[in-house]
Protein backbone atom coordinates (compact mmCIF):
# COMPACT_ATOMS: atom_id res chain seq x y z
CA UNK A 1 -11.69 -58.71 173.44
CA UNK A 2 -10.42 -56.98 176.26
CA UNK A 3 -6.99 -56.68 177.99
CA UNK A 4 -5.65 -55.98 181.07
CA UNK A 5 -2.45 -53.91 182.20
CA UNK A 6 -1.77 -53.86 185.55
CA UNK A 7 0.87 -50.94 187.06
CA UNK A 8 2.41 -50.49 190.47
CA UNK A 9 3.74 -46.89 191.16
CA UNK A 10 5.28 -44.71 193.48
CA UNK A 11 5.45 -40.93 193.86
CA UNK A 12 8.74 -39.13 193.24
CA UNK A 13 7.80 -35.84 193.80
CA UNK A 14 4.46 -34.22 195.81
CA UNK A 15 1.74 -35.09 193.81
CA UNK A 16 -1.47 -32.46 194.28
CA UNK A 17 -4.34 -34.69 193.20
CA UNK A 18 -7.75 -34.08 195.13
CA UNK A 19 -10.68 -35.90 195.24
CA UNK A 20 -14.75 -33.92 195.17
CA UNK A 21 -13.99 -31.85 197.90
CA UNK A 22 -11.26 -30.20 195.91
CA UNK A 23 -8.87 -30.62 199.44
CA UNK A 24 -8.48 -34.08 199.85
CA UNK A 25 -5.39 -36.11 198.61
CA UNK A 26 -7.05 -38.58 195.54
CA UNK A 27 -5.60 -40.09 193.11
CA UNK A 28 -8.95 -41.07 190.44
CA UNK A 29 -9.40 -42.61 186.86
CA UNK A 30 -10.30 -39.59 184.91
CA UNK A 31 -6.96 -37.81 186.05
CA UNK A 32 -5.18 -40.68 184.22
CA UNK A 33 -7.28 -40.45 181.30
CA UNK A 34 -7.16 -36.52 181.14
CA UNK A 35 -3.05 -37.27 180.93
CA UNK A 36 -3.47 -40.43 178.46
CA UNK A 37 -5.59 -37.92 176.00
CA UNK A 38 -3.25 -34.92 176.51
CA UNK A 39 0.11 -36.92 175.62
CA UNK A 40 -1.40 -39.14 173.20
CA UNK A 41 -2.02 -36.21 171.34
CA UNK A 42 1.18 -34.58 171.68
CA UNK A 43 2.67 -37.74 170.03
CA UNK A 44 0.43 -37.59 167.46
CA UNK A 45 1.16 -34.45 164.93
CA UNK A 46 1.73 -36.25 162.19
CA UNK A 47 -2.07 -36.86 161.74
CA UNK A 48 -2.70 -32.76 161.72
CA UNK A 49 -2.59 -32.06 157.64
CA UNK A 50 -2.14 -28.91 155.94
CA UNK A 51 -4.86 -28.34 153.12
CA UNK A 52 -5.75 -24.77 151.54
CA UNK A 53 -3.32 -23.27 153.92
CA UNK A 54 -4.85 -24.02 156.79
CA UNK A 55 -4.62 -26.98 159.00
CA UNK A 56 -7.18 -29.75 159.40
CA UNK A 57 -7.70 -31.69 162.73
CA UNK A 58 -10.19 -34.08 161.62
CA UNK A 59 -8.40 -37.28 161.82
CA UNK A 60 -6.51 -36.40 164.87
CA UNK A 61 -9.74 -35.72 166.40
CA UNK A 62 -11.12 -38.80 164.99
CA UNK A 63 -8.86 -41.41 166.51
CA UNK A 64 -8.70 -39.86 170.06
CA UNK A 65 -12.33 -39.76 170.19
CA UNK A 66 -11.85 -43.93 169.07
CA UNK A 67 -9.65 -44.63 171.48
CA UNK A 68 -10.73 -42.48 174.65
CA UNK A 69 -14.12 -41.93 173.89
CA UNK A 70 -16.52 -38.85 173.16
CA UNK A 71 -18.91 -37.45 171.17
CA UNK A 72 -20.16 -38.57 167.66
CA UNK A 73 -19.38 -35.32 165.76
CA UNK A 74 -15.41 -36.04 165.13
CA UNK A 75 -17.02 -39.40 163.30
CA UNK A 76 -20.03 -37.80 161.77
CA UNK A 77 -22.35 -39.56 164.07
CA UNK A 78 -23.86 -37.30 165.73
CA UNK A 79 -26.72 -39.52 167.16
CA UNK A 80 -24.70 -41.42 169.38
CA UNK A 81 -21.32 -40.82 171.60
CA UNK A 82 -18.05 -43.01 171.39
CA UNK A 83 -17.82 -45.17 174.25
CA UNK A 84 -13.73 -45.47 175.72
CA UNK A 85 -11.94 -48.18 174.72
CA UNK A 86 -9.49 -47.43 177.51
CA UNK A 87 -10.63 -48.07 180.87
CA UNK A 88 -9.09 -47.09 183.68
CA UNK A 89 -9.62 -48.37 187.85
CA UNK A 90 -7.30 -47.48 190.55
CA UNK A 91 -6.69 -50.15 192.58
CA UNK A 92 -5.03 -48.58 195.73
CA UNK A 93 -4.63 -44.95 196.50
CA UNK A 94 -0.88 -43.80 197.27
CA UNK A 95 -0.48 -44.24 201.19
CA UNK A 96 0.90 -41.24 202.26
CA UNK A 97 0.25 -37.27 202.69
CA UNK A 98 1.62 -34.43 203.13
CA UNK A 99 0.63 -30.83 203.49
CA UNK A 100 3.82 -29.17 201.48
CA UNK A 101 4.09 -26.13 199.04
CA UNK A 102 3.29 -25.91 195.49
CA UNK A 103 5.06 -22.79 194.78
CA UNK A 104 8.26 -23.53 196.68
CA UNK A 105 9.31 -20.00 196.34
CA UNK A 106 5.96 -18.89 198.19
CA UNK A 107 6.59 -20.14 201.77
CA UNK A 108 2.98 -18.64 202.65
CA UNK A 109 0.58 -21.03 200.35
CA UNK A 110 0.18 -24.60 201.05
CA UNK A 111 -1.65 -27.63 200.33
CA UNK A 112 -2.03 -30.91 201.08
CA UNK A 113 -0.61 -33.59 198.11
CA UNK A 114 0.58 -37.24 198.08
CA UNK A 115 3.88 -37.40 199.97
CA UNK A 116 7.37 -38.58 197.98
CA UNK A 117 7.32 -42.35 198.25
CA UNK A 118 3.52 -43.08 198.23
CA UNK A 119 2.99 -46.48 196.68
CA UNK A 120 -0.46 -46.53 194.06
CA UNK A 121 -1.71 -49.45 191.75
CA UNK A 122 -4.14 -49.17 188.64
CA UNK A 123 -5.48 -51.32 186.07
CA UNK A 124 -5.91 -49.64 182.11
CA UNK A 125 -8.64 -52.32 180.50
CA UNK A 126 -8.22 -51.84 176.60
CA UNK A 127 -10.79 -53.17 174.55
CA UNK A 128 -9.54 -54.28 171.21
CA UNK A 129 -9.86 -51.13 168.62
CA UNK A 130 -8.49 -50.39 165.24
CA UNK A 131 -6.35 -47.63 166.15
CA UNK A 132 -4.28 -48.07 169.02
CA UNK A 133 -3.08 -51.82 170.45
CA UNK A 134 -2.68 -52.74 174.26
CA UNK A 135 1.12 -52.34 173.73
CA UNK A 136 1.13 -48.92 172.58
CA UNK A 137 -1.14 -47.65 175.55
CA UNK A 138 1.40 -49.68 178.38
CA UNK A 139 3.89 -46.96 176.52
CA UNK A 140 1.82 -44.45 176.67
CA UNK A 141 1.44 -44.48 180.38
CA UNK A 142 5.63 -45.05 180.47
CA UNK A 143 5.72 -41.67 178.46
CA UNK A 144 3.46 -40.32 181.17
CA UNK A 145 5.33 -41.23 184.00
CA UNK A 146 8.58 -40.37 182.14
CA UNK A 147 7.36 -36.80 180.70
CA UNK A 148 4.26 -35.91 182.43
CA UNK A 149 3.39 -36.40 186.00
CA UNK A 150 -0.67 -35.75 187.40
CA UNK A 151 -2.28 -33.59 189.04
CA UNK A 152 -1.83 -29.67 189.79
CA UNK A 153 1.63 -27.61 189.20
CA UNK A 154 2.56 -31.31 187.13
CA UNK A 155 4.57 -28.25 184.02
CA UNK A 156 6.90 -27.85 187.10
CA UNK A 157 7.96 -31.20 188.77
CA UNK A 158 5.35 -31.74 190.99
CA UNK A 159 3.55 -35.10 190.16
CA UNK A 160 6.11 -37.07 188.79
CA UNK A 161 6.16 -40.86 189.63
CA UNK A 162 7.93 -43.79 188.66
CA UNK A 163 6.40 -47.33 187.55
CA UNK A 164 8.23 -49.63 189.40
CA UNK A 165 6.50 -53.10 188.03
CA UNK A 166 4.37 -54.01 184.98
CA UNK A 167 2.14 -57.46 184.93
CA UNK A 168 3.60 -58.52 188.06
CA UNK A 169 7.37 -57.48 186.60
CA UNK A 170 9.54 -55.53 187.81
CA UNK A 171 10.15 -52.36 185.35
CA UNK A 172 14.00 -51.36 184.35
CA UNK A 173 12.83 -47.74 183.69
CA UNK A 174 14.90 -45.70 180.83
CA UNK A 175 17.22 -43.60 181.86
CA UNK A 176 18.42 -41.23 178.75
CA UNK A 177 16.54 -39.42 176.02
CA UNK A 178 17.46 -41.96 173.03
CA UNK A 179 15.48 -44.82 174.96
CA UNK A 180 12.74 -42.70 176.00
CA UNK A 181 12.39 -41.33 172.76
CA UNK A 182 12.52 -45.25 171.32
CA UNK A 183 8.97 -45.89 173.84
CA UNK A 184 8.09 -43.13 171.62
CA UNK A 185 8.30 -44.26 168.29
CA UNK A 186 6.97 -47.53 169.10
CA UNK A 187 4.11 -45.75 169.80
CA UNK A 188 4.01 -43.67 166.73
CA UNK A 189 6.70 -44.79 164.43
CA UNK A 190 6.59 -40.90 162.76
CA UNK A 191 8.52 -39.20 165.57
CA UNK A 192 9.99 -36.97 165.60
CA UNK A 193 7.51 -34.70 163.70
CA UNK A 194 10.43 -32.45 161.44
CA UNK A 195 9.26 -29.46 159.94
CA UNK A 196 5.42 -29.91 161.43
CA UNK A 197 3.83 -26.26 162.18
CA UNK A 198 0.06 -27.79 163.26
CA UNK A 199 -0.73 -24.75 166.22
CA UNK A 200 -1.33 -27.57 169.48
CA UNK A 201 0.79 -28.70 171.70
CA UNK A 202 2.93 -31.79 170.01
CA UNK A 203 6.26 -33.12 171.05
CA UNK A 204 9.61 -30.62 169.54
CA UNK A 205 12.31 -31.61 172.20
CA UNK A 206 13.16 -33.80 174.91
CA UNK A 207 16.21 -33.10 177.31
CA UNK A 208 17.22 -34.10 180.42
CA UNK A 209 19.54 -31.33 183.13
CA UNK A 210 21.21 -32.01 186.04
CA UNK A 211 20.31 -33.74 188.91
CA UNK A 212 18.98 -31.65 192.50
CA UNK A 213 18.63 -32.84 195.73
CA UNK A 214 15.20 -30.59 196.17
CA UNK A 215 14.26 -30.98 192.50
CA UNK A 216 11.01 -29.11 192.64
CA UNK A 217 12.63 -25.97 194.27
CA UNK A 218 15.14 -25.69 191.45
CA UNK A 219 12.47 -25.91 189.33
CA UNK A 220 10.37 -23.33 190.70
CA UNK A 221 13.27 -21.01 191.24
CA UNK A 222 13.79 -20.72 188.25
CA UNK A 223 10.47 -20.02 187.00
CA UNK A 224 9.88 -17.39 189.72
CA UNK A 225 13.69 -15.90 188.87
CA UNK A 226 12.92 -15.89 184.90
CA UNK A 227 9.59 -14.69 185.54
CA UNK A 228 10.63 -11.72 188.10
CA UNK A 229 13.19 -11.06 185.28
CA UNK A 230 11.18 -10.90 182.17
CA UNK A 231 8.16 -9.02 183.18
CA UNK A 232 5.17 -8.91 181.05
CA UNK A 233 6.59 -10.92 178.66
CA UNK A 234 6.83 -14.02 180.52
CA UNK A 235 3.31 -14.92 179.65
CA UNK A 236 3.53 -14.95 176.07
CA UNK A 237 7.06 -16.91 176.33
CA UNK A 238 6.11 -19.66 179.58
CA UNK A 239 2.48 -19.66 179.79
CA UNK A 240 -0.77 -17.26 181.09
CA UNK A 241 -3.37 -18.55 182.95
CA UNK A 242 -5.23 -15.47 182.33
CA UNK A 243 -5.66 -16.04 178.64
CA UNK A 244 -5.61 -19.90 179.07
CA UNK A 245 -2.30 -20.45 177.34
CA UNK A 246 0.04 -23.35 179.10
CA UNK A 247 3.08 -23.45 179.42
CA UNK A 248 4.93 -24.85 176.06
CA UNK A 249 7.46 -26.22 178.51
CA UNK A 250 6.70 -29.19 180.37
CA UNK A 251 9.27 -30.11 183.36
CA UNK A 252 8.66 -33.36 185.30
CA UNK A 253 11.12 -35.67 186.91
CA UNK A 254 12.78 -38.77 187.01
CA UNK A 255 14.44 -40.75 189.24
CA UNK A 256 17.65 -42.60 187.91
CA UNK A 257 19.35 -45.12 188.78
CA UNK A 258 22.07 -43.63 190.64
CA UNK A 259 18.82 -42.56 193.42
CA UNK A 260 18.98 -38.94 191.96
CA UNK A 261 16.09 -36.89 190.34
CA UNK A 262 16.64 -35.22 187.33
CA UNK A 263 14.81 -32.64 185.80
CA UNK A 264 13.27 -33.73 182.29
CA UNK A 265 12.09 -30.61 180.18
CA UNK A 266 10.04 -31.21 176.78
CA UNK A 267 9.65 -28.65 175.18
CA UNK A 268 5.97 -28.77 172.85
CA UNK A 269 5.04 -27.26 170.24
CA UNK A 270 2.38 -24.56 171.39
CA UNK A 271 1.73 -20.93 169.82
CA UNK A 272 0.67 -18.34 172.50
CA UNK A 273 -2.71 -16.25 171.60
CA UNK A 274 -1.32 -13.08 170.55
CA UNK A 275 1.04 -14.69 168.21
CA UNK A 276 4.55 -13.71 169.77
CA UNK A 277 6.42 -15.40 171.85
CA UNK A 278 9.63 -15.03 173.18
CA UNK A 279 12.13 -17.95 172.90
CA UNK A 280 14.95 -16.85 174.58
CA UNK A 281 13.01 -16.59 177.71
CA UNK A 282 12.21 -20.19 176.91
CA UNK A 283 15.50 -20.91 176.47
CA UNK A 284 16.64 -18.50 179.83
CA UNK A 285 14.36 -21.07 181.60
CA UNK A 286 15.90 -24.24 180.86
CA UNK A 287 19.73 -23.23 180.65
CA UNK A 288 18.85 -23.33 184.28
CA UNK A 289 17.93 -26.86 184.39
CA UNK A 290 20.43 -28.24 182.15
């Protein structure tokens, strides 16, 4: 059996999304997917299990693969790939660009992105499975627009959208931590995930700062002030592209109901390659948000 979600959406902040060329604005299926896997496993630490002193991914592993699809080897079936059970079509393309800067403190680089109030509709398909239901996927994608954003510089506001109806409804969109972190736990009912050490990126802290008129400048002030300020270690601490480590802090945005954007920083669970990382710089960063 198969069901069918159907969204409506509009951008919040710039959203840098590009289609084969790599240049032009386009919003596709597997950048929803990409986001559906990532956060769907950052909700999920509870299935990482310590045995022998080390940790053991197999079951995590095994359900993503069940619900979004892969290879046979996380199953032991290594003749034959996992075909999705969450399918994904866009169903309009958000309806307005803009060529804008991702780096807001670097007045010298831009690129073209989905302009604030671009209006995009999708379809997710789910095809009945034994692991996740068609409920817990519609939160899923609410935790996605809520936490997560798409598309390039998404760790620092860009991206972030709001769902504005579900099935035809209109969607009263949470506005505080407690009810976002209630979408949460109807997903996975084992949140929050106390005293879990698994090394990947799961789900510590959710808080929401003040609001900003030009919420993606704040944002990337401060990374370019803490960053200017904390030298070389700013890459072990907020993420190094260099060594493929992202940041462990993950700022997005959302829009309230008083018509202001807040920043909303969640702070995951992610152990830089060296070992060492610096938490007050961390914590440096989002004292300026709050």
């Amino acid at each position: 059996m198969i069901q069918t979600i159907k969204f409506k959406c509009e951008t919040i902040t710039p959203m840098f999304l590009s289609g084969a060329d790599g240049k032009t604005p386009e919003l596709r299926a597997p950048s929803i997917k990409g986001a559906l896997r990532f956060w769907w496993r950052a909700l999920n630490a509870n299935l990482v299990i310590e045995k022998d002193g080390k940790y053991d991914y197999t079951e995590l592993k095994r359900q993503e693969s069940e619900i979004f699809g892969g290879t046979g080897v996380a199953n032991k079936e290594k003749d034959k790939g996992l075909r999705s059970k969450v399918i994904i079509s866009i169903d309009s393309q958000p309806n307005e660009t803009i060529t804008t800067h991702p780096t807001p403190h670097n007045k010298r680089f831009s690129k073209d992105a989905f302009a604030i109030g671009s209006r995009f509709e999708m379809t997710i398909n789910v095809i009945e499975n034994n692991v996740m239901t068609v409920e817990q996927v519609k939160s899923l994608f609410i935790i996605i627009s809520l936490l997560g954003g798409l598309g390039n510089r998404s760790r620092r506001g860009f991206g972030s959208f709001k769902i504005t109806e579900i099935d035809g409804e209109v969607f009263s969109q949470p506005n505080d931590v407690e009810s976002i972190e209630s979408i949460i736990m109807a997903i996975n009912p084992s949140y929050p995930f106390v005293n879990n050490r698994a090394n990947y990126p799961f789900v510590k802290l959710i808080e929401i700062g003040l609001a900003d008129d030009n919420i993606t400048r704040k944002i990337g002030n401060a990374t370019h002030n803490v960053k200017k300020d904390s030298g070389w270690k700013y890459g072990n601490a907020m993420g190094d592209a260099r060594n493929r480590f992202s940041s462990p802090i993950y700022v997005s945005a959302i829009k309230k109901d008083d018509g202001k954007l807040y920043p909303i920083i969640t702070t995951l669970n992610t152990v830089p390659p060296n070992g060492r990382g610096d938490e007050s710089i961390q914590q440096t960063f989002k004292k300026k948000l709050l």
